[in-house]
N, C-alpha and C. Protein backbone atom coordinates (compact mmCIF):
# COMPACT_ATOMS: atom_id res chain seq x y z
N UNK A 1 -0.28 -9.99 -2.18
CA UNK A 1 1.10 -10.04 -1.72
C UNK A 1 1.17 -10.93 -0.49
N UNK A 2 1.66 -11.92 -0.71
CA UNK A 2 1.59 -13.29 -0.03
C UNK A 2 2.37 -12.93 1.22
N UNK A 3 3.68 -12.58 0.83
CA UNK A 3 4.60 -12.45 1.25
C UNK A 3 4.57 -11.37 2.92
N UNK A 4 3.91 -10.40 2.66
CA UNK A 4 3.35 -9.58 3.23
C UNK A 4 1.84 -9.62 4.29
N UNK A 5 0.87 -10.75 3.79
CA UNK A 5 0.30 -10.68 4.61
C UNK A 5 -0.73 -9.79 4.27
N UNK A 6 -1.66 -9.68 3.20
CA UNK A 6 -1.98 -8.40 3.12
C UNK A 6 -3.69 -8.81 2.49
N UNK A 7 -4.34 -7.85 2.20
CA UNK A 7 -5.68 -8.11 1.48
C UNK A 7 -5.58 -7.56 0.08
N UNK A 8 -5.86 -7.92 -0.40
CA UNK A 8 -6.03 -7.41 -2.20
C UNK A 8 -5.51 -6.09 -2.03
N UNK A 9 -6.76 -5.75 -1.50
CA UNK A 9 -7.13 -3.97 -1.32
C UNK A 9 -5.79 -2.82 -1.12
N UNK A 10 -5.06 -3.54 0.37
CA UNK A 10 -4.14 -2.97 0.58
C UNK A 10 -2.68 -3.37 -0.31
N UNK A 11 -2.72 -4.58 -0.68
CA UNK A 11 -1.49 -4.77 -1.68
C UNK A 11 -1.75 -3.75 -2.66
N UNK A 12 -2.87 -3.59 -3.39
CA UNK A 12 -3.39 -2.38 -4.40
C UNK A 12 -2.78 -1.11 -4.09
N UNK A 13 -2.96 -0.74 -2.86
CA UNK A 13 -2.62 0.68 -2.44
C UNK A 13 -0.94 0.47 -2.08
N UNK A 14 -0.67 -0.30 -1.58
CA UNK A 14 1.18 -0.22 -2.00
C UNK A 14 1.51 -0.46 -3.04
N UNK A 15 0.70 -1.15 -4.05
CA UNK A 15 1.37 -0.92 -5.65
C UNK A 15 1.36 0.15 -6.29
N UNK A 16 0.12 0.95 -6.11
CA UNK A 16 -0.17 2.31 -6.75
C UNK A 16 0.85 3.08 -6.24
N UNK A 17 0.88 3.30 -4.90
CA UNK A 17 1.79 4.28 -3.86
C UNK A 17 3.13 4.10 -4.51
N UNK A 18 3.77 2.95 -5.02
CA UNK A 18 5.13 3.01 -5.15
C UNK A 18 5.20 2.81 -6.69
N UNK A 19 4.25 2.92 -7.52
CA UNK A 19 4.10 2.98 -9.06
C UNK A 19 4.44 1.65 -9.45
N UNK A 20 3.85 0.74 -8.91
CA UNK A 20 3.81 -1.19 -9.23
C UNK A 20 4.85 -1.35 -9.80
N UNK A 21 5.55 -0.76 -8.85
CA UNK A 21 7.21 -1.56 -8.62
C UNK A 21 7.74 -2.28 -7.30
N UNK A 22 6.97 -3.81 -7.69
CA UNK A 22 6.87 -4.53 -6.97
C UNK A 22 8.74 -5.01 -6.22
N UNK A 23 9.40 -4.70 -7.37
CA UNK A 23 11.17 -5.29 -6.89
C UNK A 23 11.57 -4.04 -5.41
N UNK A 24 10.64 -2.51 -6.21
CA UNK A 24 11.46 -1.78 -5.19
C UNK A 24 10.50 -1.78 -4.05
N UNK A 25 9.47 -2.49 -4.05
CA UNK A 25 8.54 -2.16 -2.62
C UNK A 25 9.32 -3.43 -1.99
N UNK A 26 9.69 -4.54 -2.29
CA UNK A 26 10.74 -5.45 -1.69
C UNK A 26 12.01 -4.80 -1.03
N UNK A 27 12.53 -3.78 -2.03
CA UNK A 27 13.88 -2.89 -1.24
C UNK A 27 13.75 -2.20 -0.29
N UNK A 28 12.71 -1.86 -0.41
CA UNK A 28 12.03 -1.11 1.13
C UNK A 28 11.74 -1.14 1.99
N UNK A 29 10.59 -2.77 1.66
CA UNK A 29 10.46 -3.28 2.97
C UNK A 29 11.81 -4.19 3.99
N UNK A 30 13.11 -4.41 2.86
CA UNK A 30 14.58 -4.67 3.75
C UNK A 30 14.94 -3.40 4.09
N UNK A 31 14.76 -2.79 3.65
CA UNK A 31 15.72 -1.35 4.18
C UNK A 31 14.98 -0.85 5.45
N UNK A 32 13.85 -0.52 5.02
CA UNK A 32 12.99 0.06 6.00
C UNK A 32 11.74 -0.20 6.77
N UNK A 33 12.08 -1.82 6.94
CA UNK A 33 11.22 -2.34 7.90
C UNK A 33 9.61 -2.03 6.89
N UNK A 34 8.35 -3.03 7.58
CA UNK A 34 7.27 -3.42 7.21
C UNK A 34 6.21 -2.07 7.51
N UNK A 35 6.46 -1.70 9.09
CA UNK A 35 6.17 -0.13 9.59
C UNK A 35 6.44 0.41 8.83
N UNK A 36 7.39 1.16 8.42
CA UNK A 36 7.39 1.86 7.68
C UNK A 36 6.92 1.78 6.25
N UNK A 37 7.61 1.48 5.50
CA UNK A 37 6.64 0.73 4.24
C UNK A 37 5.23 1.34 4.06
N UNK A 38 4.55 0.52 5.01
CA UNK A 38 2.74 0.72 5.08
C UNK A 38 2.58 2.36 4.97
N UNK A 39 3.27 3.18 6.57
CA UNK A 39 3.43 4.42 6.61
C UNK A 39 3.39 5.10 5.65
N UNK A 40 4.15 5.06 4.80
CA UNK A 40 4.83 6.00 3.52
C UNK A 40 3.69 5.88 2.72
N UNK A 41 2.93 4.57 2.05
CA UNK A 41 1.74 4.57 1.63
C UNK A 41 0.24 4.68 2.27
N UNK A 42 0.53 5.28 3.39
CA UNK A 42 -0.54 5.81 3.91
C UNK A 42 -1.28 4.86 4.66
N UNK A 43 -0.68 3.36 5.10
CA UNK A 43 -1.60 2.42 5.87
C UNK A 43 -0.63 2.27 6.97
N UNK A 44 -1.12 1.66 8.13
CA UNK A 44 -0.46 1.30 8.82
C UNK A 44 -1.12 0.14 10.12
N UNK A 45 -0.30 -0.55 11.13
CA UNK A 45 -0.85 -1.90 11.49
C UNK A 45 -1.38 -1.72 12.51
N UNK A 46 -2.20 -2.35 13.21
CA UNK A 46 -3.00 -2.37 14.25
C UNK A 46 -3.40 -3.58 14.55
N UNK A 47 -2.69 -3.90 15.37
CA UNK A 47 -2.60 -5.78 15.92
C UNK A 47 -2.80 -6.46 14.75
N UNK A 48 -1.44 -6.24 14.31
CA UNK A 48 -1.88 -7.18 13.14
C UNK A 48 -2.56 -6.86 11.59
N UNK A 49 -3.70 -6.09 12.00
CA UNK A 49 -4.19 -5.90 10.80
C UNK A 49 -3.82 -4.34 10.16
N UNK A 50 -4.34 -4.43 8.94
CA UNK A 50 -3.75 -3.16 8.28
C UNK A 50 -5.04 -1.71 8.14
N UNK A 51 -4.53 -0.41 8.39
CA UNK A 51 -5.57 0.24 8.26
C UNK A 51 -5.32 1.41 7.31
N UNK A 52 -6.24 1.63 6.45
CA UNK A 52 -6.04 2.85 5.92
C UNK A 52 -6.30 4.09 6.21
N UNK A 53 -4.89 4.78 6.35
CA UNK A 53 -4.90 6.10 6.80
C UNK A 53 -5.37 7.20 6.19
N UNK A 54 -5.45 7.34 5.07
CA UNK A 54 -5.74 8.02 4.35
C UNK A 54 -6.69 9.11 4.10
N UNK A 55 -6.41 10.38 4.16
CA UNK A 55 -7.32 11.59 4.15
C UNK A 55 -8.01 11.67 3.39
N UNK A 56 -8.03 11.47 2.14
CA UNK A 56 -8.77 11.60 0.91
C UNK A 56 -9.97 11.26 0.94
N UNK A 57 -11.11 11.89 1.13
CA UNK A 57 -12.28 10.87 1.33
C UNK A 57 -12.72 10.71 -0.59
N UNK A 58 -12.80 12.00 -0.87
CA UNK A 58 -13.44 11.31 -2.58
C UNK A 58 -12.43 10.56 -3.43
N UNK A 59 -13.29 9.24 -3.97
CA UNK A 59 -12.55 8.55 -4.88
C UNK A 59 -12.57 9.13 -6.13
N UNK A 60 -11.44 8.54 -6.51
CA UNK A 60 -10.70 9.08 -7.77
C UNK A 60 -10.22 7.94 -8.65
N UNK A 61 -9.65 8.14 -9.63
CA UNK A 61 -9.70 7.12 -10.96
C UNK A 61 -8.01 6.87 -11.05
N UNK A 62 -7.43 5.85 -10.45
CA UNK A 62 -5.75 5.37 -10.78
C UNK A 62 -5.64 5.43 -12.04
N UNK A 63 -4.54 6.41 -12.93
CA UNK A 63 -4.10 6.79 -13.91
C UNK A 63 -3.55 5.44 -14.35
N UNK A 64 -3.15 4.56 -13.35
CA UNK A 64 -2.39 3.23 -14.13
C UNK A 64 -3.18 2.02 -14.19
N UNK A 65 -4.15 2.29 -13.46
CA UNK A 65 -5.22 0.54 -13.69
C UNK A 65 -6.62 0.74 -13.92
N UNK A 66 -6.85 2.40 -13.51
CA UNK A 66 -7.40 2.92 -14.60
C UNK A 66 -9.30 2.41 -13.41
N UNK A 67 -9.12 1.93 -12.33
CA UNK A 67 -9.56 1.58 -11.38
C UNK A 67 -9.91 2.85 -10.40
N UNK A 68 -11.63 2.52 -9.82
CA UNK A 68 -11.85 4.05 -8.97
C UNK A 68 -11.33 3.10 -7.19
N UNK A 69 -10.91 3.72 -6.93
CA UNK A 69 -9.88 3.80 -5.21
C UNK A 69 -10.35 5.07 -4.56
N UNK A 70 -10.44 5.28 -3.06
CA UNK A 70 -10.77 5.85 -2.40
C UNK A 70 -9.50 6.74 -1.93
């Protein structure tokens, strides 16, 4: 996600987070700012760069790409 600024990794985890609906993660990030956005999917920025917040330590298997994620 070019557009965004982002690494594979974390574009991955806002696609999953919002069910790779890439039009409405666009509506979101106008509505509700870039902060937030990240927030809601569990990352968020730190000069710049992006971090994952995320509690989950065991990985698990994305039902939609079918891919193991942490």
């Amino acid at each position: 996600m070019e557009l965004l600024v982002l690494s594979e990794q974390h574009a991955r985890t806002l696609l999953i987070h919002y069910r790779w609906d890439v039009e409405r993660i666009f509506e979101l990030l106008e509505e509700k700012g870039k902060d937030r956005l990240f927030s809601e999917a569990g990352l968020t920025m730190s000069d710049n760069k992006v971090i994952v917040l995320s509690s989950y330590s065991d990985p698990f298997t994305c039902s939609i790409c079918f891919e193991d994620v942490s």
